[in-house]
N, C-alpha and C. Protein backbone atom coordinates (compact mmCIF):
# COMPACT_ATOMS: atom_id res chain seq x y z
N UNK A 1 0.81 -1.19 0.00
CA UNK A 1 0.00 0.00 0.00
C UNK A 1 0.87 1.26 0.00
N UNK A 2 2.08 0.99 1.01
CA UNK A 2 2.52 2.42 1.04
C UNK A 2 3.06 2.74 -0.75
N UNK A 3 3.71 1.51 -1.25
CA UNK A 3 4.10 1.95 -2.57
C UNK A 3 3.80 2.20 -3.72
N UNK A 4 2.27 2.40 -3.21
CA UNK A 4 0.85 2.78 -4.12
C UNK A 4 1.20 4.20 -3.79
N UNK A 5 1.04 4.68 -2.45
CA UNK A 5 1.03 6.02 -2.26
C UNK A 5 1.97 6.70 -2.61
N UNK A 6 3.39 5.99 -2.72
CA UNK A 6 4.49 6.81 -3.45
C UNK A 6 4.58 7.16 -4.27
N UNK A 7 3.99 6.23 -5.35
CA UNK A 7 4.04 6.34 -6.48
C UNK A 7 2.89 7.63 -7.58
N UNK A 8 1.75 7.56 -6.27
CA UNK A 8 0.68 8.34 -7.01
C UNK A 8 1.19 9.75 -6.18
N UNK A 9 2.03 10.01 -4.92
CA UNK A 9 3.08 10.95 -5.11
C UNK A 9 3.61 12.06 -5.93
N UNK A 10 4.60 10.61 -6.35
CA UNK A 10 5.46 10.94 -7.09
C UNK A 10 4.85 11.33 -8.82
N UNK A 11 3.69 10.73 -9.03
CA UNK A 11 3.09 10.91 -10.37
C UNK A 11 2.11 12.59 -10.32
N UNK A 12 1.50 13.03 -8.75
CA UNK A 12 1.50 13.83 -8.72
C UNK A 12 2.55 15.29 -8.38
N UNK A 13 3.80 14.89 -8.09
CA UNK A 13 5.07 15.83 -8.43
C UNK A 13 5.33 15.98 -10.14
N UNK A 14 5.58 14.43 -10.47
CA UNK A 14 5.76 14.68 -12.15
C UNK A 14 4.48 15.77 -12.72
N UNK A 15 3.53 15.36 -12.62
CA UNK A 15 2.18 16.68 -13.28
C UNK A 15 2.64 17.67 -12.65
N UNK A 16 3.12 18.45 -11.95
CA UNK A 16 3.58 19.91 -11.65
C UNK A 16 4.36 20.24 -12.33
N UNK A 17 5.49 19.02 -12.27
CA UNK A 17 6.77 19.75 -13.06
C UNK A 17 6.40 19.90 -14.38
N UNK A 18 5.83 18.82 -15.08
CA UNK A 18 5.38 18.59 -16.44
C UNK A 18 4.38 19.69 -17.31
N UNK A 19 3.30 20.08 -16.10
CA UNK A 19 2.42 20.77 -16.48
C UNK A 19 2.52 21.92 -15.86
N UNK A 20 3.36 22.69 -15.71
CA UNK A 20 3.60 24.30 -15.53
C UNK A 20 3.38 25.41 -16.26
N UNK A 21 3.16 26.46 -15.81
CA UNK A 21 3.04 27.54 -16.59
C UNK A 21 4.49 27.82 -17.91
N UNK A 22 5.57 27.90 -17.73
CA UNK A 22 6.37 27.65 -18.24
C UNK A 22 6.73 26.86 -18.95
N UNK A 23 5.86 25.37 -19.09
CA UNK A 23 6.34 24.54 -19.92
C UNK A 23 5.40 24.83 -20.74
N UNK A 24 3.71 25.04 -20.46
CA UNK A 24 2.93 25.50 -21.52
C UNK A 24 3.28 26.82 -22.24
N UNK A 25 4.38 27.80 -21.82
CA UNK A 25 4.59 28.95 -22.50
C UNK A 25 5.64 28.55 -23.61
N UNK A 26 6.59 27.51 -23.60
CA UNK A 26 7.14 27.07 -24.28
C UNK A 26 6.76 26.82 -25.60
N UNK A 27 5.51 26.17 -25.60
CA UNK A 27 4.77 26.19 -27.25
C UNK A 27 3.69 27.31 -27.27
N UNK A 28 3.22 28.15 -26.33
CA UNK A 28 2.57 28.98 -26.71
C UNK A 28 3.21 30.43 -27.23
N UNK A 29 4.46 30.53 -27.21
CA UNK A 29 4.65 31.66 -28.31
C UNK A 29 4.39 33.13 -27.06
N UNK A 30 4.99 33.54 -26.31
CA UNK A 30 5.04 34.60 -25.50
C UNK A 30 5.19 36.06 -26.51
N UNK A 31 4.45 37.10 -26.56
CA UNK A 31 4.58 38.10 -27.00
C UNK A 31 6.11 38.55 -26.75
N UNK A 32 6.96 38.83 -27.12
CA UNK A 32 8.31 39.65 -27.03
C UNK A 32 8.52 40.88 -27.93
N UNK A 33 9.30 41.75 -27.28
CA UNK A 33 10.05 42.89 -27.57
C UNK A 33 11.00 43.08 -26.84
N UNK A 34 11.50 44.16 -27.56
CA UNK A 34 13.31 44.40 -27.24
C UNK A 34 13.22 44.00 -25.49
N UNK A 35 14.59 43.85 -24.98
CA UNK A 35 14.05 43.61 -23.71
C UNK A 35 13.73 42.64 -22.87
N UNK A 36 13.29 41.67 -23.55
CA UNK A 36 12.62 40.75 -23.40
C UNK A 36 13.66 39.75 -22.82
N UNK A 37 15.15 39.69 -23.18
CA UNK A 37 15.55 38.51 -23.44
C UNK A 37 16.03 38.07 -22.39
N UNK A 38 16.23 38.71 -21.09
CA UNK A 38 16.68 38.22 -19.61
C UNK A 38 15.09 37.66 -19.16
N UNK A 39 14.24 37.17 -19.21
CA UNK A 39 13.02 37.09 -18.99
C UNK A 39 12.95 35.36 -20.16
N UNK A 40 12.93 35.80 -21.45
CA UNK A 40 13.21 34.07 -22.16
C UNK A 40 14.42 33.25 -21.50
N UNK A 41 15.30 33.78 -21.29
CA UNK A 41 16.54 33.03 -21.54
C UNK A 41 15.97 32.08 -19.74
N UNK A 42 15.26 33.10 -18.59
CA UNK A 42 15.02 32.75 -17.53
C UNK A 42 14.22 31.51 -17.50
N UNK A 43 12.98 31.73 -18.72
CA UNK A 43 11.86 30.83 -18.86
C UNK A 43 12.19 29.65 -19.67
N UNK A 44 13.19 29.42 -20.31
CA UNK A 44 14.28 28.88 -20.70
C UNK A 44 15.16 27.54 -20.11
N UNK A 45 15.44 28.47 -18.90
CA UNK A 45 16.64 27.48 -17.91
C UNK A 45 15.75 27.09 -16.96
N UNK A 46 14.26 27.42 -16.71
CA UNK A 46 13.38 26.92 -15.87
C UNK A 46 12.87 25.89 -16.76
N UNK A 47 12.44 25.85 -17.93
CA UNK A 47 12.14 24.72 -18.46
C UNK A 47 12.96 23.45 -18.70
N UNK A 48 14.29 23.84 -19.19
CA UNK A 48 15.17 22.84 -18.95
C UNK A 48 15.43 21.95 -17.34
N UNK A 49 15.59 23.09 -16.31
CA UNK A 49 15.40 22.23 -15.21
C UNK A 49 14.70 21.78 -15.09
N UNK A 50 12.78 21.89 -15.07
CA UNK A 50 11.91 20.88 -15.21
C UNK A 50 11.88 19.89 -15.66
N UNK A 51 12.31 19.75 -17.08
CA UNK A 51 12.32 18.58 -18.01
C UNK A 51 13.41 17.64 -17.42
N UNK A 52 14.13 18.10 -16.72
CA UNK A 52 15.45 17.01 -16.16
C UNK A 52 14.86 16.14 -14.78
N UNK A 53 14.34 17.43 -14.26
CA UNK A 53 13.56 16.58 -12.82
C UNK A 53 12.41 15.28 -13.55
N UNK A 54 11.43 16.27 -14.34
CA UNK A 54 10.39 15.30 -14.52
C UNK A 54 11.13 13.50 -15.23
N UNK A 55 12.07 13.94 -16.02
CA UNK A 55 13.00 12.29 -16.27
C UNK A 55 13.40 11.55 -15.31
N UNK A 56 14.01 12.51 -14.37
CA UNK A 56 14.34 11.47 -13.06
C UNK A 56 13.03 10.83 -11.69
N UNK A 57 12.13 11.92 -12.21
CA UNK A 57 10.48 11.32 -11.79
C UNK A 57 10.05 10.11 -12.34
N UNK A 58 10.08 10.18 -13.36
CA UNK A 58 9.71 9.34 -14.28
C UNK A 58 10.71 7.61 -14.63
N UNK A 59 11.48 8.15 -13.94
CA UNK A 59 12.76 7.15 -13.86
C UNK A 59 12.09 6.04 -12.52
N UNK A 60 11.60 6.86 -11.85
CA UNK A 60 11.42 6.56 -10.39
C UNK A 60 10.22 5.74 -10.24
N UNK A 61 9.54 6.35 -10.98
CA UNK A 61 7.93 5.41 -10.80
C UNK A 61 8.25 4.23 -12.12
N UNK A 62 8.72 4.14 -12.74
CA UNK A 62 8.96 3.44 -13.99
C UNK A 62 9.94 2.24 -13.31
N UNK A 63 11.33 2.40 -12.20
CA UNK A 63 11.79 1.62 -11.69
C UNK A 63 10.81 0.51 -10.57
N UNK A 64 9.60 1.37 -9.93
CA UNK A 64 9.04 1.19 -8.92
C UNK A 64 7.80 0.18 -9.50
N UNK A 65 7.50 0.08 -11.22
CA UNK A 65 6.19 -0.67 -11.69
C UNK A 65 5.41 0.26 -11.89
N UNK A 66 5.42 1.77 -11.77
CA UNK A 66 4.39 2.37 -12.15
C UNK A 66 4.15 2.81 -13.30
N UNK A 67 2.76 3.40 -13.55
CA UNK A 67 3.16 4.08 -14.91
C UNK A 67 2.64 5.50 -14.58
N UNK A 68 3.72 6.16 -15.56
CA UNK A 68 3.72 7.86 -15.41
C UNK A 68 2.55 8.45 -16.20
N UNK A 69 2.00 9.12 -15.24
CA UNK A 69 0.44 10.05 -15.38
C UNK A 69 0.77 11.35 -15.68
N UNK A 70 0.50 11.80 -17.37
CA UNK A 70 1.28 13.06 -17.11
C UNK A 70 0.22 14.34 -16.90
N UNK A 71 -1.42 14.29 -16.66
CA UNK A 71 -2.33 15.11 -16.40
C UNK A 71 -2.40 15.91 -17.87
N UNK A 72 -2.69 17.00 -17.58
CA UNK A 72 -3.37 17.56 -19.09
C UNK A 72 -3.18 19.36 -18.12
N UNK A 73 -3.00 20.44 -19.00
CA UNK A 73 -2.54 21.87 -18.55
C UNK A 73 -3.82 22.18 -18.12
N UNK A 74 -3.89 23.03 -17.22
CA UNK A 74 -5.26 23.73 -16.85
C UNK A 74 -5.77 24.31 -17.77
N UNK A 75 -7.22 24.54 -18.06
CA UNK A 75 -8.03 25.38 -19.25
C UNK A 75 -7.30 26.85 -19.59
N UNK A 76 -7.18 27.25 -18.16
CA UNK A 76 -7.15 28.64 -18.51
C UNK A 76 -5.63 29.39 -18.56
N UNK A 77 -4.80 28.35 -18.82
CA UNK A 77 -3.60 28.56 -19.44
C UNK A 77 -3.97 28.71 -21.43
N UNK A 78 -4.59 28.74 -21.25
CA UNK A 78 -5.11 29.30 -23.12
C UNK A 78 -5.58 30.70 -22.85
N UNK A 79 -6.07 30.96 -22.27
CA UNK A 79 -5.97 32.74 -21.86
C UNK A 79 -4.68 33.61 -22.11
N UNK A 80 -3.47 33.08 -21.88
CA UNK A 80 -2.31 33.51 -21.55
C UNK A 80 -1.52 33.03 -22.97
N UNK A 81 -2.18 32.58 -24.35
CA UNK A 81 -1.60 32.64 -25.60
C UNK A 81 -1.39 33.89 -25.86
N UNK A 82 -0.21 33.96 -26.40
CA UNK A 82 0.40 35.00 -27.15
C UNK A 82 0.23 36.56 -25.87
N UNK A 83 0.20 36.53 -24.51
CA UNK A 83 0.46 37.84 -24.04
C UNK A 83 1.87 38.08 -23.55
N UNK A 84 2.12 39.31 -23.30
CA UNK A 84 3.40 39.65 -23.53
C UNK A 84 4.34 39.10 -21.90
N UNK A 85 5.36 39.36 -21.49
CA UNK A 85 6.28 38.81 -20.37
C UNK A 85 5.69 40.30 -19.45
N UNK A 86 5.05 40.87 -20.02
CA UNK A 86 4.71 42.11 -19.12
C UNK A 86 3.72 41.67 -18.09
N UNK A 87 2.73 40.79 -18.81
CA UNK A 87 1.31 40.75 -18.06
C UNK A 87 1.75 39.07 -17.39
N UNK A 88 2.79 37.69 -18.20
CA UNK A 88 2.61 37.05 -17.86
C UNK A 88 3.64 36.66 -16.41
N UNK A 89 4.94 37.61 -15.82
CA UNK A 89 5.43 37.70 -15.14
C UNK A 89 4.64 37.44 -13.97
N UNK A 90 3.98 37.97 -13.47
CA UNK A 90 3.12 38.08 -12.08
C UNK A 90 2.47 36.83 -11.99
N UNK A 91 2.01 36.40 -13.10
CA UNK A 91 1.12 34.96 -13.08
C UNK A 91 2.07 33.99 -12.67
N UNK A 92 2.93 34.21 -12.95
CA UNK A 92 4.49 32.75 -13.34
C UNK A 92 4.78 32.99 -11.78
N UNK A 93 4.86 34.31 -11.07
CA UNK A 93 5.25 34.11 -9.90
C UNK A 93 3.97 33.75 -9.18
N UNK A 94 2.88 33.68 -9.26
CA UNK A 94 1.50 33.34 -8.49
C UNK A 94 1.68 31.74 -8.69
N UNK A 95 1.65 31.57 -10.00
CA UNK A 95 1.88 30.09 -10.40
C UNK A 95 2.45 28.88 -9.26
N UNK A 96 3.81 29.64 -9.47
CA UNK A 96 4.97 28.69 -9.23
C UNK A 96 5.07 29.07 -7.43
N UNK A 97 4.26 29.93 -6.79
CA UNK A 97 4.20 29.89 -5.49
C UNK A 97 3.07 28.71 -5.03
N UNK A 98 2.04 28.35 -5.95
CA UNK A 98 1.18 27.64 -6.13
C UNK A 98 1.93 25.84 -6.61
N UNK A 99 2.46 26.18 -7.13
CA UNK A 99 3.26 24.73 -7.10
C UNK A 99 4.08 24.50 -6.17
N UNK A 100 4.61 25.20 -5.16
CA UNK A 100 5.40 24.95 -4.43
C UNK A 100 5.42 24.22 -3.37
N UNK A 101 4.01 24.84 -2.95
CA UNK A 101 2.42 24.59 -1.85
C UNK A 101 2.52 23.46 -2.28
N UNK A 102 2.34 22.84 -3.48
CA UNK A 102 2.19 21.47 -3.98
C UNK A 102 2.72 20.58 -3.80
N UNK A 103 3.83 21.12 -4.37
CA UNK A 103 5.03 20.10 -3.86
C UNK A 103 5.71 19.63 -2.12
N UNK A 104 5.49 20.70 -1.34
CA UNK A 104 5.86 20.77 -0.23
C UNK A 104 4.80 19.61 0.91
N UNK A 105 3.29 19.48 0.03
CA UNK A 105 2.57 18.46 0.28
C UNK A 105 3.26 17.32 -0.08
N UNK A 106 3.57 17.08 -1.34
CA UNK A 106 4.45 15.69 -1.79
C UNK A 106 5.20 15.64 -0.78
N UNK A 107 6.11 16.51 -0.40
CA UNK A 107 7.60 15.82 0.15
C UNK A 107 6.73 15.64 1.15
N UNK A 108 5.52 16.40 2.03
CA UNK A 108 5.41 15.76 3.56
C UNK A 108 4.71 14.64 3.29
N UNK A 109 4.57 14.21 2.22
CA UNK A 109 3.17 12.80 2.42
C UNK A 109 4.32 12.06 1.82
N UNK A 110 5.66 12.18 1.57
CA UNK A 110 6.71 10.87 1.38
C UNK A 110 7.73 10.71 2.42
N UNK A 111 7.30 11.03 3.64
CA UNK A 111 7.93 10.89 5.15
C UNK A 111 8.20 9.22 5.34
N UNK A 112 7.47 8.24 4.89
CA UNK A 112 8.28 7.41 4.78
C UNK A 112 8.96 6.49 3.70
N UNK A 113 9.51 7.24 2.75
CA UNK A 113 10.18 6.67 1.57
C UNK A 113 11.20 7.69 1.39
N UNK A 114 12.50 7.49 1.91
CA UNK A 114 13.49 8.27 1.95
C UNK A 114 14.26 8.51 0.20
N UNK A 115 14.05 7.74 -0.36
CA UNK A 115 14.38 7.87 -2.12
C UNK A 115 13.43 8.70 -2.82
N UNK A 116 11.89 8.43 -2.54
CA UNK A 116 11.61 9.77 -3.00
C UNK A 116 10.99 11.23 -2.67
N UNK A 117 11.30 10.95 -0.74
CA UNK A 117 11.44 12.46 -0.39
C UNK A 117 12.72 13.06 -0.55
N UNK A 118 13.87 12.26 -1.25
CA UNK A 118 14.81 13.25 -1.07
C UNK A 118 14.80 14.09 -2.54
N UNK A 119 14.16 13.20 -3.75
CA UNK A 119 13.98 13.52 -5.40
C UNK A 119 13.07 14.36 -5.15
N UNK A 120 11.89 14.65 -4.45
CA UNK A 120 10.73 15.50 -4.06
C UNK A 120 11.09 16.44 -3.46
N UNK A 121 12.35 16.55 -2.89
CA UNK A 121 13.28 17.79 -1.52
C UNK A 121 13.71 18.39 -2.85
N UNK A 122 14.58 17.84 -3.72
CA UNK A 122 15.47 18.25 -5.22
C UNK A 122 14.51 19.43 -5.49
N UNK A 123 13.36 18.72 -5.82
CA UNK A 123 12.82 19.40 -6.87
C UNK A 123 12.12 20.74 -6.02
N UNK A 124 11.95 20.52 -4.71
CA UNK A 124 11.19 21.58 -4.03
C UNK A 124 12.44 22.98 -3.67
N UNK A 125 13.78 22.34 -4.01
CA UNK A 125 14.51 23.44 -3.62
C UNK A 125 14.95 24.31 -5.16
N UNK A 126 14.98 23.28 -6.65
CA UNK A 126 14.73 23.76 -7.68
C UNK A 126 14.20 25.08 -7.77
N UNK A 127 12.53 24.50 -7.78
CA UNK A 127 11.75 25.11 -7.88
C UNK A 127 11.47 26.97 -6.74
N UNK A 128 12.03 26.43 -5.74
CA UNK A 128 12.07 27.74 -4.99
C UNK A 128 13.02 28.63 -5.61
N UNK A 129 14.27 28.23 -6.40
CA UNK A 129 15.19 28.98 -6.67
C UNK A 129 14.57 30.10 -8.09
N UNK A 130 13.65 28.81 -8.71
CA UNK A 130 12.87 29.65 -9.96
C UNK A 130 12.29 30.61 -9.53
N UNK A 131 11.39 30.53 -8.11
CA UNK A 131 10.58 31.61 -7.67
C UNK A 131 11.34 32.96 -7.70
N UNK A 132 12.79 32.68 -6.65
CA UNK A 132 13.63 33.23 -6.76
C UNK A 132 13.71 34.11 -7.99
N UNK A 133 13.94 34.11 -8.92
CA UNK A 133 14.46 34.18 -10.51
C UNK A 133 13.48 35.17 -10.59
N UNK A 134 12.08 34.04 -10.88
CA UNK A 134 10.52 35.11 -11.15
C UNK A 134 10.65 36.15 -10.62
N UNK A 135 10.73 36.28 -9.49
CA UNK A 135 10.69 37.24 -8.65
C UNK A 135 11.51 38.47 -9.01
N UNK A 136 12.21 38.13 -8.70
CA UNK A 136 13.39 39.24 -9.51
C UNK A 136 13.31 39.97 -10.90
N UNK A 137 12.55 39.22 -11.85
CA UNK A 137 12.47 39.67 -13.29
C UNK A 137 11.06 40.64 -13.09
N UNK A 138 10.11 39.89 -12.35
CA UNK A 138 9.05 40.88 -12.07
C UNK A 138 9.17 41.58 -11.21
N UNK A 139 10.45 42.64 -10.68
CA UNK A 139 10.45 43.29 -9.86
C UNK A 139 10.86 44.69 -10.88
N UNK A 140 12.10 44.15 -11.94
CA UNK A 140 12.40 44.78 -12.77
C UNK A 140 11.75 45.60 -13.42
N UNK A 141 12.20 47.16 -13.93
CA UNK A 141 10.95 47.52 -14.62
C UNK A 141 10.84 47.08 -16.05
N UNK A 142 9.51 47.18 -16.47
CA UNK A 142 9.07 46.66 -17.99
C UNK A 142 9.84 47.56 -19.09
């Protein structure tokens, strides 16, 4: 039983990382102008770190017999086609304070599976560092 619960865990960490605001901005085409490019290059190295965690997620439930659930983006990330890093900054930091919450549930509900609260710790200190990042770019002026 418990390695039912790890696993649906760990499959709910992979859907955060997988399904982020950032990874859906990736194919949706962000409005840019001059300016812009400390803000891509950011949304950028946040996506790449995602995509590395979610493999070693995916590594994990795949070693364990599971199979990886990758969820589907929220609706109203189609609202946010094509607007500019002006308007979508603030969201990315609302977002990803909202995933964090998320994740910080994962790591406490894997208190007893030390392999993947420590891949669930990884990704929760990742992810704070992005906030980090967000934060900073939306502090900047436009």
């Amino acid at each position: 039983m418990a390695r039912t619960n790890a696993i649906d865990a760990l499959n709910r960490l992979f859907e955060i990382e997988h399904r982020s605001l950032s990874t859906y901005l990736a194919d949706a085409c962000p409005w840019t102008h001059a300016g812009d490019e400390k803000a891509s290059a950011a949304i950028a190295h946040i996506l790449a770190d995602q995509q590395q965690l979610e493999a070693r997620i995916a590594e994990l439930i795949d070693a364990r017999g599971g199979r990886v659930e990758s969820g589907s983006f929220p609706m109203e990330f189609t609202e946010m086609n094509m607007l500019s890093f002006d308007f979508l900054l603030p969201e990315l930091v609302r977002r990803q304070k909202r995933d964090i919450a998320a994740i910080e549930q994962v790591v406490a509900s894997l208190t007893n599976d030390r392999e993947a609260r420590e891949l669930a710790e990884e990704v929760l200190g990742a992810e704070r560092a992005h906030l980090e990042s967000l934060e900073e770019l939306a502090r900047q002026p436009a």
